[in-house]
C-alpha atoms as a PDB file:
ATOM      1  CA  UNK A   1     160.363  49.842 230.771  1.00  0.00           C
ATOM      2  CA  UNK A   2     158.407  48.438 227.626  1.00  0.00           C
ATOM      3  CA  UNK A   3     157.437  50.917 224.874  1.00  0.00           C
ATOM      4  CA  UNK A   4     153.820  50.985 224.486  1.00  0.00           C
ATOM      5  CA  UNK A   5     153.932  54.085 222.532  1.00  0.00           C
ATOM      6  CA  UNK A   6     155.904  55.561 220.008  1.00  0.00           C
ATOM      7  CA  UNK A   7     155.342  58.852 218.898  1.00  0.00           C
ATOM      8  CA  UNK A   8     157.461  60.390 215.454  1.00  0.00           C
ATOM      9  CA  UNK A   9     157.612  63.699 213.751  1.00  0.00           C
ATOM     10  CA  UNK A  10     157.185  63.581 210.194  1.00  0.00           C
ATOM     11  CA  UNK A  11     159.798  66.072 208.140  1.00  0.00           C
ATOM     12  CA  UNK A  12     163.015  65.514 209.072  1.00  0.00           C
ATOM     13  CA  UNK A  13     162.463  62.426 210.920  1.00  0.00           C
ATOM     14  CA  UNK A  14     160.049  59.772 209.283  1.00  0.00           C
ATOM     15  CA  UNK A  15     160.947  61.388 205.979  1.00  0.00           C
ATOM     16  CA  UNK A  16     164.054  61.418 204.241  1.00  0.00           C
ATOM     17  CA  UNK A  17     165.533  64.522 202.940  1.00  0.00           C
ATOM     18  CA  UNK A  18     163.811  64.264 199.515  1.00  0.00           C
ATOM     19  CA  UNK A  19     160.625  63.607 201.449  1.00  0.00           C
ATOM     20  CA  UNK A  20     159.821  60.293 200.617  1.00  0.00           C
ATOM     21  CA  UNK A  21     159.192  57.553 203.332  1.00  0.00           C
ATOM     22  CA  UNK A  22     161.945  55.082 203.572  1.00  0.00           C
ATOM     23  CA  UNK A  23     160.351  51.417 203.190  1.00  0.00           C
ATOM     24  CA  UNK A  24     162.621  50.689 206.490  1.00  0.00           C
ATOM     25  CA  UNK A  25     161.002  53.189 208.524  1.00  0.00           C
ATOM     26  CA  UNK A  26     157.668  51.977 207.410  1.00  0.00           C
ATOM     27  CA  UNK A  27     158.586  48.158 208.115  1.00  0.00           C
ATOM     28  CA  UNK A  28     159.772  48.853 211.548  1.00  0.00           C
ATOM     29  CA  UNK A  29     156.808  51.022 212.166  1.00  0.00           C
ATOM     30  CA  UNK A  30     154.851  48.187 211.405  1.00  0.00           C
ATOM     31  CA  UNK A  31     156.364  45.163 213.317  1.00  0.00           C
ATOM     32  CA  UNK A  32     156.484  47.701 216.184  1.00  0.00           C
ATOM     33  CA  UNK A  33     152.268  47.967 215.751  1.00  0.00           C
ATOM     34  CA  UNK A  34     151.933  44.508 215.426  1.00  0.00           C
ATOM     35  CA  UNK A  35     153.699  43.735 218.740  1.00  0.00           C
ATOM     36  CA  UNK A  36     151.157  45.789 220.387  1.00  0.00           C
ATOM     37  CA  UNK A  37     153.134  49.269 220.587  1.00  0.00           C
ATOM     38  CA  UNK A  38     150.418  52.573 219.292  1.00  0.00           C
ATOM     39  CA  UNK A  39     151.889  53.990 217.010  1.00  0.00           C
ATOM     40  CA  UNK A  40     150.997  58.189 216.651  1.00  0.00           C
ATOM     41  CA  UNK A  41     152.566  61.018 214.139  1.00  0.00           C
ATOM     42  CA  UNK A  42     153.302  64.166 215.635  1.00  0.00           C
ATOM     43  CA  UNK A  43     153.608  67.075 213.921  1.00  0.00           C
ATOM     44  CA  UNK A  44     153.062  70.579 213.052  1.00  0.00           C
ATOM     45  CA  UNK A  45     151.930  69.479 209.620  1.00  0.00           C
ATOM     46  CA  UNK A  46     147.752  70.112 209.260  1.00  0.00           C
ATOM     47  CA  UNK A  47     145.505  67.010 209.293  1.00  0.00           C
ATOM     48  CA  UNK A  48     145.042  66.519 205.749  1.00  0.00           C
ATOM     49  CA  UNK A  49     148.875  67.445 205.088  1.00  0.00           C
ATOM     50  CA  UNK A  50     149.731  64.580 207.580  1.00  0.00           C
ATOM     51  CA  UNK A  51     147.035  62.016 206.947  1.00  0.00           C
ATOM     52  CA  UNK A  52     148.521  61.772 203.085  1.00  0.00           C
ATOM     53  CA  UNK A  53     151.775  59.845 204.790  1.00  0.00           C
ATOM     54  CA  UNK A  54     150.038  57.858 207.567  1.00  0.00           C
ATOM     55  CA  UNK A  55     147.613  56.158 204.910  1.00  0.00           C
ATOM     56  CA  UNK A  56     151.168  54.740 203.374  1.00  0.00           C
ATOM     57  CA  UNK A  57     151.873  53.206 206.378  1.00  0.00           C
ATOM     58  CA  UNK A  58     150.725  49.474 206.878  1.00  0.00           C
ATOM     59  CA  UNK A  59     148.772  50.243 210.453  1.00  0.00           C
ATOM     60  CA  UNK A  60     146.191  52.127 212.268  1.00  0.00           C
ATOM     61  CA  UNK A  61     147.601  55.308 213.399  1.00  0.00           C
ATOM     62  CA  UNK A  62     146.910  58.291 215.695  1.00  0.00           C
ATOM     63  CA  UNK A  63     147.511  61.736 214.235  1.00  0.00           C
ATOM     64  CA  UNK A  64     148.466  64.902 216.576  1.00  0.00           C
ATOM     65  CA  UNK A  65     148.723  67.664 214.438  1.00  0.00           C
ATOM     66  CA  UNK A  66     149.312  71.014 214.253  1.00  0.00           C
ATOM     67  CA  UNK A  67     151.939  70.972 217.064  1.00  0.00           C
ATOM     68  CA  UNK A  68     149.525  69.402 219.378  1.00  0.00           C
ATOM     69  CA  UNK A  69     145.975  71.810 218.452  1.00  0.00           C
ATOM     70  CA  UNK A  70     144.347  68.383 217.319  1.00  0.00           C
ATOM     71  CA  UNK A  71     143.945  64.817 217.950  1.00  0.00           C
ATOM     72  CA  UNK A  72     142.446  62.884 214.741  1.00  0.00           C
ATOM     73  CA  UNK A  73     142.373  59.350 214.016  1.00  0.00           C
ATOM     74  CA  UNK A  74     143.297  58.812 209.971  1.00  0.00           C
ATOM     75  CA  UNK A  75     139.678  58.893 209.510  1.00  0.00           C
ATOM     76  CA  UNK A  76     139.137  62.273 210.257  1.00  0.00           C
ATOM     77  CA  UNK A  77     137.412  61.791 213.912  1.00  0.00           C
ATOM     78  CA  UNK A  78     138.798  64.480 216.299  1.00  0.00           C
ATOM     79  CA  UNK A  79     139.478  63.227 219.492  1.00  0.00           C
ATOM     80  CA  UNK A  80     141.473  66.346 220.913  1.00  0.00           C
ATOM     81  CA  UNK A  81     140.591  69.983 220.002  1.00  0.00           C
ATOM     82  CA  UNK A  82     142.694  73.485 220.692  1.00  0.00           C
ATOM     83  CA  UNK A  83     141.957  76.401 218.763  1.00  0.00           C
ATOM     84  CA  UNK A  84     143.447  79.739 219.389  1.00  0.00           C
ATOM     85  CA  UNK A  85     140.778  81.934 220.353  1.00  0.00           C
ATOM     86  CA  UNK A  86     139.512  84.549 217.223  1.00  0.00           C
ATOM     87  CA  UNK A  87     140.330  87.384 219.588  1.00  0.00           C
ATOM     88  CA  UNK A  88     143.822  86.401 220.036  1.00  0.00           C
ATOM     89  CA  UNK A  89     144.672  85.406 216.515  1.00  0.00           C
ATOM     90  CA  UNK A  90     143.505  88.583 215.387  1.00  0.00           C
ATOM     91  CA  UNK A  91     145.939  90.404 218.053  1.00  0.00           C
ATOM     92  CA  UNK A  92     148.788  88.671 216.734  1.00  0.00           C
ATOM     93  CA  UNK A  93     147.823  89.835 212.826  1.00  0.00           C
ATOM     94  CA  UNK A  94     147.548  93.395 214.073  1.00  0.00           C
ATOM     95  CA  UNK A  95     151.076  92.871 216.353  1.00  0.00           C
ATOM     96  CA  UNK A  96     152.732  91.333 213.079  1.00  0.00           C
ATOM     97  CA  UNK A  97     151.500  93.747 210.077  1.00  0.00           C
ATOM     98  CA  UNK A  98     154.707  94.223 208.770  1.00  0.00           C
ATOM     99  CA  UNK A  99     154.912  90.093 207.785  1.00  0.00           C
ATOM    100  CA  UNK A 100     151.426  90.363 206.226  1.00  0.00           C
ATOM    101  CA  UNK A 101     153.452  88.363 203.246  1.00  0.00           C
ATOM    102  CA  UNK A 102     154.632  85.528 205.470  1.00  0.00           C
ATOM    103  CA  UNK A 103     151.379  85.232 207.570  1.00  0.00           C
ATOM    104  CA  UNK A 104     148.412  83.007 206.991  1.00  0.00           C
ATOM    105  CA  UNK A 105     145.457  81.433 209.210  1.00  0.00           C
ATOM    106  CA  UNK A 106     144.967  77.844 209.301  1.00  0.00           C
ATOM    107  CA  UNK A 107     141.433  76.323 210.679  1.00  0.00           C
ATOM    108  CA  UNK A 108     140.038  73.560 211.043  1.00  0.00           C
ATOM    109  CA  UNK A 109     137.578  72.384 208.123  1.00  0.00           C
ATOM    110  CA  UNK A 110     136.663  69.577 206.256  1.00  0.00           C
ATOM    111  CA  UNK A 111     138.616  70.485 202.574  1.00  0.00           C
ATOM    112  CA  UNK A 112     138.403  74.085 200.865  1.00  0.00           C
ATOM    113  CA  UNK A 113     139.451  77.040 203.025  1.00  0.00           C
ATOM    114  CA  UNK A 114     141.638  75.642 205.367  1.00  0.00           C
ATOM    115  CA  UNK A 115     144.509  77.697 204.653  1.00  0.00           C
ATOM    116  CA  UNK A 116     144.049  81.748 204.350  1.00  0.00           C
ATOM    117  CA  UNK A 117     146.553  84.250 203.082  1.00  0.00           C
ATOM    118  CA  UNK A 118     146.094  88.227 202.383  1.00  0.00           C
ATOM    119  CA  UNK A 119     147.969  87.789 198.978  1.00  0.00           C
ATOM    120  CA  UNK A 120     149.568  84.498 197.550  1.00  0.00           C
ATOM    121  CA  UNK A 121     152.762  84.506 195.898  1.00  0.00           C
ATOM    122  CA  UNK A 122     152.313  81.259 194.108  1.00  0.00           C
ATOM    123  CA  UNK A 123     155.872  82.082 192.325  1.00  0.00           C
ATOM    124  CA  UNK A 124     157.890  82.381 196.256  1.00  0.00           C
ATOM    125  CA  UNK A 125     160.353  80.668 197.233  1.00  0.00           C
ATOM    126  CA  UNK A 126     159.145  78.912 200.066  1.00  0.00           C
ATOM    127  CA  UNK A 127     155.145  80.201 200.271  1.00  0.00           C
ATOM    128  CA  UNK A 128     155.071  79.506 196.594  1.00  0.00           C
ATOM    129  CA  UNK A 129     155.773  75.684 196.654  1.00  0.00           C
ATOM    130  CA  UNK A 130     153.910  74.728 199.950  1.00  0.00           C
ATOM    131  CA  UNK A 131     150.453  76.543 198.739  1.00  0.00           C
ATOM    132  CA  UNK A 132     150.702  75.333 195.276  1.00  0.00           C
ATOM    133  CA  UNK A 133     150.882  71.304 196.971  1.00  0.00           C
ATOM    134  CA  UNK A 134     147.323  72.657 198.578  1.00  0.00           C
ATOM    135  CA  UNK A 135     145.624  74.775 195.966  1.00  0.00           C
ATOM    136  CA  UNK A 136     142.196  72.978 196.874  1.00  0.00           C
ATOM    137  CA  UNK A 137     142.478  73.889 200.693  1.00  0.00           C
ATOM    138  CA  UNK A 138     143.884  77.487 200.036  1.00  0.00           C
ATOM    139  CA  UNK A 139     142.243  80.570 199.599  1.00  0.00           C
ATOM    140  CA  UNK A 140     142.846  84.826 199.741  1.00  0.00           C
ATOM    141  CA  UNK A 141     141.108  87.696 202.336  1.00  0.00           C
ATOM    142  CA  UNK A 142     142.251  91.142 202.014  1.00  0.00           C
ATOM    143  CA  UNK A 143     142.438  92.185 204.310  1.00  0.00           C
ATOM    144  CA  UNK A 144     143.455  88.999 206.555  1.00  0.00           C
ATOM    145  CA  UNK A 145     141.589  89.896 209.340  1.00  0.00           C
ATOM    146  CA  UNK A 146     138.847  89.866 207.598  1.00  0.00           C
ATOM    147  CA  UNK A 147     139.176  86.295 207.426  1.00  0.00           C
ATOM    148  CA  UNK A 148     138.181  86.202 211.674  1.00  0.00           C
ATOM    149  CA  UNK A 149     135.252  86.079 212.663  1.00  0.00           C
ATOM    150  CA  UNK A 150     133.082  83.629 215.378  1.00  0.00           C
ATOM    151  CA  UNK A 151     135.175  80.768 214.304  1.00  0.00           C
ATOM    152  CA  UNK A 152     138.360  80.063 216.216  1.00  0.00           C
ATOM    153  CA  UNK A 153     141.248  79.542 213.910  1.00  0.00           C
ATOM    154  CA  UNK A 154     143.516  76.260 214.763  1.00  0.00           C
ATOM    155  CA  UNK A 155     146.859  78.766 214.406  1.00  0.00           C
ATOM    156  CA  UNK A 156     148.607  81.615 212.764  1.00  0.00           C
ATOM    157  CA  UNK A 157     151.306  80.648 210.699  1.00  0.00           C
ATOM    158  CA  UNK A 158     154.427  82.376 209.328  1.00  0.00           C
ATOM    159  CA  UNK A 159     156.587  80.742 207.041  1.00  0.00           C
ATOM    160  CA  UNK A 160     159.616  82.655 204.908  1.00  0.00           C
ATOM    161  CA  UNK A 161     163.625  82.364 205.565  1.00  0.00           C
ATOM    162  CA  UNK A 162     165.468  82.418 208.786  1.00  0.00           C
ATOM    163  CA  UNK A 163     166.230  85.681 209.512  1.00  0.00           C
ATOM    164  CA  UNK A 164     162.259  87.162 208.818  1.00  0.00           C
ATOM    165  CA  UNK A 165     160.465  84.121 210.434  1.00  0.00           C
ATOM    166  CA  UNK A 166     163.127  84.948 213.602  1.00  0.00           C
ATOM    167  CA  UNK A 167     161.886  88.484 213.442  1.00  0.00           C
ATOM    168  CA  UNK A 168     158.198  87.830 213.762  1.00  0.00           C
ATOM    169  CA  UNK A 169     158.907  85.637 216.520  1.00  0.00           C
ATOM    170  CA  UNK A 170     160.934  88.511 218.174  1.00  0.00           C
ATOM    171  CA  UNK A 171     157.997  90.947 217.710  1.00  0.00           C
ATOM    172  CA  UNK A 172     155.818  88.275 219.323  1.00  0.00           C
ATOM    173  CA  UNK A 173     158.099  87.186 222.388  1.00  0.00           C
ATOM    174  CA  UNK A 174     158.228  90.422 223.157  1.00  0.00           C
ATOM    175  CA  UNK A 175     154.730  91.442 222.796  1.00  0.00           C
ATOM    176  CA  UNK A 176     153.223  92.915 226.088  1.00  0.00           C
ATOM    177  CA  UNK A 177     150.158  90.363 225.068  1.00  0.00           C
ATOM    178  CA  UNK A 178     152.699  87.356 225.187  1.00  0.00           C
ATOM    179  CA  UNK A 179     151.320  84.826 227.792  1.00  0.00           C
ATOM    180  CA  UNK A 180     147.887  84.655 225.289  1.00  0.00           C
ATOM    181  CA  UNK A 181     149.492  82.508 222.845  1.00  0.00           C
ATOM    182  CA  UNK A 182     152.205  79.789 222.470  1.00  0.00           C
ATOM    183  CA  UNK A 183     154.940  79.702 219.862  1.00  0.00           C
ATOM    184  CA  UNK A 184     156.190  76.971 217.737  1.00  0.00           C
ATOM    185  CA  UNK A 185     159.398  77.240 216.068  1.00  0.00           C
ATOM    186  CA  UNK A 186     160.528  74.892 213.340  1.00  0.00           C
ATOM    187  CA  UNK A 187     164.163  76.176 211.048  1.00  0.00           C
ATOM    188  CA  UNK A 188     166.131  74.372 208.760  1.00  0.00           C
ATOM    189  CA  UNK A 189     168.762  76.362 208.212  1.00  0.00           C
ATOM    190  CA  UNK A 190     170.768  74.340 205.522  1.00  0.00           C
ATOM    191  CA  UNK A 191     167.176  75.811 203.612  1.00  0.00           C
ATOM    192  CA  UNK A 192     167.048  79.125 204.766  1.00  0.00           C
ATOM    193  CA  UNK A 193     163.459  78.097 205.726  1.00  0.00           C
ATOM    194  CA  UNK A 194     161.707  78.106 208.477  1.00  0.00           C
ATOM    195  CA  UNK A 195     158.015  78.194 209.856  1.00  0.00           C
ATOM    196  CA  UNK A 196     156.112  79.783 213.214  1.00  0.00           C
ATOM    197  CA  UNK A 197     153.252  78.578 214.385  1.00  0.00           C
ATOM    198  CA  UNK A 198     150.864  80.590 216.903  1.00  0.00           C
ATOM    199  CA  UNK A 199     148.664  78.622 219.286  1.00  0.00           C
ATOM    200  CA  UNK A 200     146.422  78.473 221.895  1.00  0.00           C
ATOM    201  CA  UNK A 201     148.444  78.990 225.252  1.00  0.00           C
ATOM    202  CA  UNK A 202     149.533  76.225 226.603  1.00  0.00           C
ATOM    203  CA  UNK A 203     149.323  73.870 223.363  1.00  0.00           C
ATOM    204  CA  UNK A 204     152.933  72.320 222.154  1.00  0.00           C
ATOM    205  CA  UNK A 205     153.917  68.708 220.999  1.00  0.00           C
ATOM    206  CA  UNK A 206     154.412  67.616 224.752  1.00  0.00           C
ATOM    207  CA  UNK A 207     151.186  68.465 226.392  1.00  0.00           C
ATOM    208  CA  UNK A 208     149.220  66.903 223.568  1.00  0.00           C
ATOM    209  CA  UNK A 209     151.430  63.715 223.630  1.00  0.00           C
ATOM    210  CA  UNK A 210     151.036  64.141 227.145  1.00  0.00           C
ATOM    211  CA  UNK A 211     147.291  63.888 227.541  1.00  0.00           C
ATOM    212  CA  UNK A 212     146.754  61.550 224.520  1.00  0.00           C
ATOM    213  CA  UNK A 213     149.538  58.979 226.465  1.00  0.00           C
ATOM    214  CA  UNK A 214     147.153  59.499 229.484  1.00  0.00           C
ATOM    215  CA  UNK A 215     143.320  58.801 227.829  1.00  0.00           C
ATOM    216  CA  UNK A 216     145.125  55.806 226.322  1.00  0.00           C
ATOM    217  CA  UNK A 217     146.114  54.653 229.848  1.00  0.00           C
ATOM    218  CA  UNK A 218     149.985  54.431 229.394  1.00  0.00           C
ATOM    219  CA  UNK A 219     152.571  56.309 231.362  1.00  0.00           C
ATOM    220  CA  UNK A 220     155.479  58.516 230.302  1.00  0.00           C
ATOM    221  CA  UNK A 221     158.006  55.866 231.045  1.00  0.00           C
ATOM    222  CA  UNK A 222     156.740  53.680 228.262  1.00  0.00           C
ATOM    223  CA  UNK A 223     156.362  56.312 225.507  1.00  0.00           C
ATOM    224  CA  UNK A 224     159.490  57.031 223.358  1.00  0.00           C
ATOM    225  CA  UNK A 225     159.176  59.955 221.085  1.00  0.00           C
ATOM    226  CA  UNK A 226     161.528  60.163 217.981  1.00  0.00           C
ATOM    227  CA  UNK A 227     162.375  64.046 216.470  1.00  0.00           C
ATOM    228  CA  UNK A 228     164.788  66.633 215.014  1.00  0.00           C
ATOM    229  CA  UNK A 229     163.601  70.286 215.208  1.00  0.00           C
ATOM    230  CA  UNK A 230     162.627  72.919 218.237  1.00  0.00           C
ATOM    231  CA  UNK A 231     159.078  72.592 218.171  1.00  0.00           C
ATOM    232  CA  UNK A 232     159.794  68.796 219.259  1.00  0.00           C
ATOM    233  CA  UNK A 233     161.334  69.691 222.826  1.00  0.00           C
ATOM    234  CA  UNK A 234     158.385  69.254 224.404  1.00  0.00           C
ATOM    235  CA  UNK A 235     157.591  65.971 223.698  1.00  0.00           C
ATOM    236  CA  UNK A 236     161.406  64.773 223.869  1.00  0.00           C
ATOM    237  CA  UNK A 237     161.012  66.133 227.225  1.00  0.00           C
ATOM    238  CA  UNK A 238     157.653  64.387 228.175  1.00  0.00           C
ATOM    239  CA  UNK A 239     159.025  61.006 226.668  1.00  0.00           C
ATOM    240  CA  UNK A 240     160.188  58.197 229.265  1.00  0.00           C
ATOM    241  CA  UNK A 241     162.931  57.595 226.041  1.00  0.00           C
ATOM    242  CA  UNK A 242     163.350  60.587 224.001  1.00  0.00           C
ATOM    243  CA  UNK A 243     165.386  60.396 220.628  1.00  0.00           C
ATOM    244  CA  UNK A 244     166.336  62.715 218.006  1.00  0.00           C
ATOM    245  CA  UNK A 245     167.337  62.743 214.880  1.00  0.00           C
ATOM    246  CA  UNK A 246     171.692  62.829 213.448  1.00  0.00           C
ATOM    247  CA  UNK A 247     170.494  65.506 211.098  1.00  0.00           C
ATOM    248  CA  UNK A 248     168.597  67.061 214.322  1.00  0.00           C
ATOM    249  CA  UNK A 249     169.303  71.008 215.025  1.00  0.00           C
ATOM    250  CA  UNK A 250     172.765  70.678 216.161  1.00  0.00           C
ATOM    251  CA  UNK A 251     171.582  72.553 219.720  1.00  0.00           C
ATOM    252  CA  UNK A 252     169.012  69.891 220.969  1.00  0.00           C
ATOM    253  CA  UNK A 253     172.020  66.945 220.697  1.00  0.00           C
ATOM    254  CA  UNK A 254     173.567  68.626 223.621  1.00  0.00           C
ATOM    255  CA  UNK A 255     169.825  67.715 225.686  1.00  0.00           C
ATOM    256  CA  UNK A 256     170.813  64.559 226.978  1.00  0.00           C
ATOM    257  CA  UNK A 257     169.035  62.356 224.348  1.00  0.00           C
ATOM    258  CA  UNK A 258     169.908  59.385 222.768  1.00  0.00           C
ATOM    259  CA  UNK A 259     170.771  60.008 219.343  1.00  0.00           C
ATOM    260  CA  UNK A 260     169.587  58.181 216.341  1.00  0.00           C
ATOM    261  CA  UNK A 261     171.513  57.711 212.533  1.00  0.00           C
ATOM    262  CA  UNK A 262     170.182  60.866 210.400  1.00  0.00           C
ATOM    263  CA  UNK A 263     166.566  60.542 208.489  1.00  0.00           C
ATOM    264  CA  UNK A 264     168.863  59.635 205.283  1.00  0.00           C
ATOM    265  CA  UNK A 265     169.874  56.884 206.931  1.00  0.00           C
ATOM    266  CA  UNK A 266     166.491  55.325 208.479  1.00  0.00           C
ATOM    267  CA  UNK A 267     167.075  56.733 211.958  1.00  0.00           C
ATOM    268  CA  UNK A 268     163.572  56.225 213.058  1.00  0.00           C
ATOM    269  CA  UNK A 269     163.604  52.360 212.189  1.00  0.00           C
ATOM    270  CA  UNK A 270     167.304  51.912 214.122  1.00  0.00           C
ATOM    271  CA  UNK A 271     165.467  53.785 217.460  1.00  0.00           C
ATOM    272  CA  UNK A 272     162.418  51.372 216.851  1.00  0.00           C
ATOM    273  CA  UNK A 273     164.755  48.221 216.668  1.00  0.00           C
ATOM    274  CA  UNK A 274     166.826  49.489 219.145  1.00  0.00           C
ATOM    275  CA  UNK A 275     164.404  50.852 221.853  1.00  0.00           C
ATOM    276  CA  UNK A 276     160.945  49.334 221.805  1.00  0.00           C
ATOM    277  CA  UNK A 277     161.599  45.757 219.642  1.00  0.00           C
ATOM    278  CA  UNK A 278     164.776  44.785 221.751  1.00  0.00           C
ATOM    279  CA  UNK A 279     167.344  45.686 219.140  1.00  0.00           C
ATOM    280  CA  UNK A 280     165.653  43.099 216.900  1.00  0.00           C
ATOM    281  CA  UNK A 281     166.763  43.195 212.778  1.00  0.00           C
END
């Protein structure tokens, strides 16, 4: 079946490992558009966050963000909108108080006060340099619950090393509350860093690719979807032609997708060429 739409993570996939967009990946990306394929980021990245690398890229892109909350076009138009409901989010602060330094709420707003944390550590190892990229946007409640109230956040977010960020999920899979919210799990551990998102129930990669592929009118079979972490199951699931990443988390290359050369080596173009333009150079 043709590819009519190619959806791509961002980190770890469409970015190298030093975070810079290889100009192959953005060539490819762009003779793919211009034979007619959509082309749509993916991530769990915010809007803003993501929109910085689709205006590098040379044609009109679709953004799901926030591992599948929204739907924007680059513009800023939301097309697709999931928040987690203010009563839940502020269950899983009270079910989590023990990570109040790892936690922060993320909604949905045009610039200043997107981000919310109880008490910034602009000096931390990982909270320190992803705050400090996004001073404008960020901003400090104490107590963080104080930062709910009639506005539904877009997620909860936890971000610190492996073993702490695999704690708070614990606390929350096991929560008797559990089936109000949906977990997103990203880890890197080469990094000792990873990141937990909290959504609405229901809301993952794959159900937002899912319903975007259908307004657009094109079935599964002729979306491929191209990633390397857990919170990008869903969608490799979803995808008629589902790839991932060499540098992927070793566990999802025993799936039953095709694998790709790592993001150091331009894996997204070689999928592109090799998938949806007909192995073309």
């Amino acid at each position: 079946m043709a590819i009519k739409l190619i959806a791509m993570d961002i980190d770890g996939t469409l970015l190298d490992s030093r975070s810079r967009l290889p100009e192959e990946n953005a060539q490819a990306i762009a003779e793919a558009a211009a034979s007619g394929i959509e082309i749509a980021i993916v991530t769990g990245r915010r809007f803003h966050a993501a929109r910085s690398i689709a205006d590098t890229l040379p044609c009109d892109i679709s953004l799901i963000v926030s591992n599948g909350a929204l739907v924007k076009s680059v513009s800023g138009e939301t097309r697709m909108r999931l928040m987690l409901p203010v009563d839940t989010a502020r269950l899983v602060l009270e079910a989590t108080s023990e990570f109040r330094p790892y936690s922060g709420v993320i909604f949905d707003r045009p610039f200043e006060k997107q981000v919310i944390f109880e008490r910034i550590d602009w000096e931390g190892k990982f909270i320190g340099p992803y705050l400090n990229r996004h001073r404008e946007q960020v901003a400090e409640v104490a107590p963080l619950t104080a930062c709910l109230d009639a506005e539904d956040p877009v997620e909860i977010m936890f971000i610190g090393d492996c073993k702490t960020i695999r704690s708070a999920m614990q606390t929350l899979e096991t929560h008797e509350h559990k089936d109000k919210y949906t977990l997103s799990f990203t880890e890197y551990l080469h990094l000792d860093f990873s990141m937990l998102d909290v959504l609405r129930r229901g809301v993952n990669k794959g159900a937002a690719l899912s319903e975007w592929a259908r307004h657009r009118g094109i079935a599964r079979e002729n979306v491929m979807a191209i990633g390397d972490n857990w919170n990008d199951r869903e969608m490799l699931d979803y995808a008629g032609v589902g790839v991932i990443m060499g540098n992927s988390v070793p566990e999802l290359k025993s799936q039953g997708w095709t694998v790709t050369l790592s993001n150091d080596e331009c894996g997204v173009a070689a999928a592109i060429r090799k998938h949806a333009l007909n192995g073309s150079t």
